[in-house]
N, C-alpha and C. Protein backbone atom coordinates (compact mmCIF):
# COMPACT_ATOMS: atom_id res chain seq x y z
N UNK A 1 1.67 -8.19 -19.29
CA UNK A 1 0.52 -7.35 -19.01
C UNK A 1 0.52 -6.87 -17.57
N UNK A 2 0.55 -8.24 -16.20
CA UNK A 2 0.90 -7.56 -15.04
C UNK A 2 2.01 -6.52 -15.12
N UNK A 3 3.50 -6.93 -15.79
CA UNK A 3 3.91 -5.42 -15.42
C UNK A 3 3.59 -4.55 -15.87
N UNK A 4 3.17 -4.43 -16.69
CA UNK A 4 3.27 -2.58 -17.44
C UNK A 4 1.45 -2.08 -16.59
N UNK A 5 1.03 -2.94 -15.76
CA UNK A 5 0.14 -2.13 -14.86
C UNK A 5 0.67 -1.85 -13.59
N UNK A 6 1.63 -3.32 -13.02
CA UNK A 6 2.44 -2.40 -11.83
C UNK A 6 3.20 -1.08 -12.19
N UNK A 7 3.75 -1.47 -13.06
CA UNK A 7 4.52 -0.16 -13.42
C UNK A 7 3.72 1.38 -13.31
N UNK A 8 3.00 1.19 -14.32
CA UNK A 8 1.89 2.04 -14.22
C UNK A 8 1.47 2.36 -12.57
N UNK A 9 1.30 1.62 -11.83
CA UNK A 9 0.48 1.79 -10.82
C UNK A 9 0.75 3.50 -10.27
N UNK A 10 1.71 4.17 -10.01
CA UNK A 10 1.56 5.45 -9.55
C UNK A 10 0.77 6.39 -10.27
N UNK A 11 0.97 6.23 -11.71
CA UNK A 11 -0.43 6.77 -12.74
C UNK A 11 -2.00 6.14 -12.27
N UNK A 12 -2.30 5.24 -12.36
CA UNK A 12 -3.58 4.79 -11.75
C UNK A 12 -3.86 5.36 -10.40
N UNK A 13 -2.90 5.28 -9.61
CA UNK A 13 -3.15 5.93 -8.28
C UNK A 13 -3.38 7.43 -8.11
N UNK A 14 -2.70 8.59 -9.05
CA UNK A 14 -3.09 9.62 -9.49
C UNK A 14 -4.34 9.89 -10.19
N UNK A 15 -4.71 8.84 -11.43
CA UNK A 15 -5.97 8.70 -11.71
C UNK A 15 -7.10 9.01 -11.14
N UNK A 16 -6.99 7.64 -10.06
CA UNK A 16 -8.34 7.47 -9.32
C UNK A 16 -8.48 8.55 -8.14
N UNK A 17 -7.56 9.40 -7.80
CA UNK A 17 -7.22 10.35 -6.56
C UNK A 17 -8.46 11.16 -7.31
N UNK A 18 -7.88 11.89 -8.32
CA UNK A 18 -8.46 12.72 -9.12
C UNK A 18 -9.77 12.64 -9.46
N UNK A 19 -9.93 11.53 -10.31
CA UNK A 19 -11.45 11.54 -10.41
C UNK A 19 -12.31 11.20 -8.98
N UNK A 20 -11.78 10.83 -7.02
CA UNK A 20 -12.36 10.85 -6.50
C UNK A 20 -12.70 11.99 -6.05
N UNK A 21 -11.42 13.14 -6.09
CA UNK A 21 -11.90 14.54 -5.77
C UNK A 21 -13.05 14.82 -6.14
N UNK A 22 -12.72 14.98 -7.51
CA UNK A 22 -14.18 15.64 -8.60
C UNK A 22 -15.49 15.12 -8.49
N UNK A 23 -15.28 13.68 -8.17
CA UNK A 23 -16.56 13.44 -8.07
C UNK A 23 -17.15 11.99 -6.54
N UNK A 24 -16.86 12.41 -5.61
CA UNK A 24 -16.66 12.09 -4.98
C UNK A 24 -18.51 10.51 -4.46
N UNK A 25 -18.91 11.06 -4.91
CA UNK A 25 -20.42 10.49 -4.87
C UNK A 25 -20.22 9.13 -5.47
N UNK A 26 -19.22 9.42 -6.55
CA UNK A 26 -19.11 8.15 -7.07
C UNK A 26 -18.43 6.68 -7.08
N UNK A 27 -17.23 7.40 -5.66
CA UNK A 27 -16.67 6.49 -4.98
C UNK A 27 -17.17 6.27 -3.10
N UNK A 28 -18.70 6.65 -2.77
CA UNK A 28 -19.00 6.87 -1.96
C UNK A 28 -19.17 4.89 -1.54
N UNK A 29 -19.67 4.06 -2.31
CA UNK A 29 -19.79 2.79 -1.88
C UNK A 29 -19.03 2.12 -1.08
N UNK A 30 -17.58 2.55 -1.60
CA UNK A 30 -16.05 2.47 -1.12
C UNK A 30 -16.21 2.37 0.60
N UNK A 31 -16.30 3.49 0.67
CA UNK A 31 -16.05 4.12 2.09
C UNK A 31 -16.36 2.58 3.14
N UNK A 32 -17.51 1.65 3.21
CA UNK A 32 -17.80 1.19 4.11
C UNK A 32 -16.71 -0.21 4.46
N UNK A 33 -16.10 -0.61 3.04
CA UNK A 33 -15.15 -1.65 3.02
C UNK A 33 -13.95 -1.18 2.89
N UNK A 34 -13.52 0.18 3.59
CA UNK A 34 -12.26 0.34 3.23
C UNK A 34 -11.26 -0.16 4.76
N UNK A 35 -11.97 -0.57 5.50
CA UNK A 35 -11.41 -1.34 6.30
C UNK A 35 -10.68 -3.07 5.56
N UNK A 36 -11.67 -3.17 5.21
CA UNK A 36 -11.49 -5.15 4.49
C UNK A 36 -10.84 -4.94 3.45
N UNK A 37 -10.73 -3.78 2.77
CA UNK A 37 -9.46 -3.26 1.63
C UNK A 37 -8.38 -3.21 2.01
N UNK A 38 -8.01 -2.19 3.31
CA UNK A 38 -7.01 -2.11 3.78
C UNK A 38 -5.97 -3.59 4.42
N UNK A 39 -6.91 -4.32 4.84
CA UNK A 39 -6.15 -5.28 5.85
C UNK A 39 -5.89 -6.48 4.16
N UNK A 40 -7.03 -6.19 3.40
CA UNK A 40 -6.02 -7.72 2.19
C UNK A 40 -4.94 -7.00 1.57
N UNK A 41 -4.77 -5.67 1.22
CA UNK A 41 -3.46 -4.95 0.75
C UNK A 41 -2.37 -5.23 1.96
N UNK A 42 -2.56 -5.29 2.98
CA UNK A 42 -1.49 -5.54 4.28
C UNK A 42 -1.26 -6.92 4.00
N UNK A 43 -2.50 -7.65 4.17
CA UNK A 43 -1.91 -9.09 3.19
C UNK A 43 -1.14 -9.57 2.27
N UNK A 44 -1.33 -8.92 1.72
CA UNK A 44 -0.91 -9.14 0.61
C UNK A 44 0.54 -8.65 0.84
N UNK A 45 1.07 -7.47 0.99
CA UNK A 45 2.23 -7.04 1.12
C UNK A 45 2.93 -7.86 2.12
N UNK A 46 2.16 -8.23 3.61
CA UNK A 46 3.08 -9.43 4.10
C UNK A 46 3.47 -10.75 3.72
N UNK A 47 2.67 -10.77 2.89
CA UNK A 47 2.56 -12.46 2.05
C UNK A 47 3.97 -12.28 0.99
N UNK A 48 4.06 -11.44 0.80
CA UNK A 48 5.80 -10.97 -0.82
C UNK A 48 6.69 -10.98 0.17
N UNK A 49 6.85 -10.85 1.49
CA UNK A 49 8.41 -10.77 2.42
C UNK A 49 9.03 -12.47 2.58
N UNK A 50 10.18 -11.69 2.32
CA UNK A 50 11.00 -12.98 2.33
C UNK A 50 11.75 -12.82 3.89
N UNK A 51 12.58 -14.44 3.79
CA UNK A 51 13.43 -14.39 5.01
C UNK A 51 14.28 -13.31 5.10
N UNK A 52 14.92 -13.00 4.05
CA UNK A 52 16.43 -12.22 3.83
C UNK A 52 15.89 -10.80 4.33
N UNK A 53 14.51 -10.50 3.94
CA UNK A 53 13.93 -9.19 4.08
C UNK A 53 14.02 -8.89 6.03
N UNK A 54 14.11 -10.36 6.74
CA UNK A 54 13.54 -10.27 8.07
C UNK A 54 15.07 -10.23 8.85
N UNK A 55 15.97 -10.96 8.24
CA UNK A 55 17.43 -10.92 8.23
C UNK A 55 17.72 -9.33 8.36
N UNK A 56 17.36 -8.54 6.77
CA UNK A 56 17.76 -7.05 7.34
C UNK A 56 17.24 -6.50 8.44
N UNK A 57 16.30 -6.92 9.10
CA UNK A 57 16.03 -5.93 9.77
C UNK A 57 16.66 -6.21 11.17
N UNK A 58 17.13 -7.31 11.19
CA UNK A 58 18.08 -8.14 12.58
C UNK A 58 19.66 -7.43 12.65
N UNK A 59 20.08 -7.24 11.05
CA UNK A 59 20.85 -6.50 10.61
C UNK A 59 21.48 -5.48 11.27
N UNK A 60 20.40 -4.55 10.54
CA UNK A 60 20.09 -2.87 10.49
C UNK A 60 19.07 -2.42 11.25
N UNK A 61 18.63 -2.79 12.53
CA UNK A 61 17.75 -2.34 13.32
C UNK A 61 17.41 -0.91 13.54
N UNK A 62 17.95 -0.36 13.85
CA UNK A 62 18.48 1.16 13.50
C UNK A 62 17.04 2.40 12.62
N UNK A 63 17.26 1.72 11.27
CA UNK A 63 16.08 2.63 10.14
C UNK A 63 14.53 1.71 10.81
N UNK A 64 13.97 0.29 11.02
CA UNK A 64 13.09 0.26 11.78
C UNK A 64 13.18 0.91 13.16
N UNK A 65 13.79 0.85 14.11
CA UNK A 65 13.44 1.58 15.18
C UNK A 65 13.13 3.35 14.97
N UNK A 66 13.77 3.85 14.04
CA UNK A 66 13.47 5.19 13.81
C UNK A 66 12.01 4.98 13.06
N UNK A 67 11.50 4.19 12.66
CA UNK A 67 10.45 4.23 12.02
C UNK A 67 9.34 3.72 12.89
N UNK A 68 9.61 3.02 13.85
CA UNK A 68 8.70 3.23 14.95
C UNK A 68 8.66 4.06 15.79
N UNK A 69 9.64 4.98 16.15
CA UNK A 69 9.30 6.17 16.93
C UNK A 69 8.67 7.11 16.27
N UNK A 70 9.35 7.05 15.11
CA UNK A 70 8.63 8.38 14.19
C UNK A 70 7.06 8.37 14.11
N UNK A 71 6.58 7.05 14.32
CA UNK A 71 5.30 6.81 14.25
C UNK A 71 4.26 7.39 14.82
């Protein structure tokens, strides 16, 4: 069941884009916690890195440093 909603997830994310355009009033609650949204999704995504992930980047320094200048 989790996968076939990750999977999904770029459809849901199109979803909810959409119906916030159209109706925007209705995702107005949103707005005040989208700080405390943002930082547990950062959580969360730092919490799935592995060592090997920290290895590449000791690696291949190179595509991070272009990705911090580009910044």
């Amino acid at each position: 069941m989790l996968a076939r909603v990750t999977r999904l997830f770029p459809l849901w994310a199109v979803l909810v884009s959409i119906a916030a355009y159209f109706s925007p009033a209705s995702f107005a609650g949103v707005a005040p916690h989208v700080t405390t949204l943002l930082t547990i999704i950062m959580l969360a995504m730092g919490v799935t890195l592995s060592v090997a992930d920290f290895q590449r980047v000791f690696t291949r320094p190179a595509p991070v440093i272009a990705g911090i200048v580009l910044h």
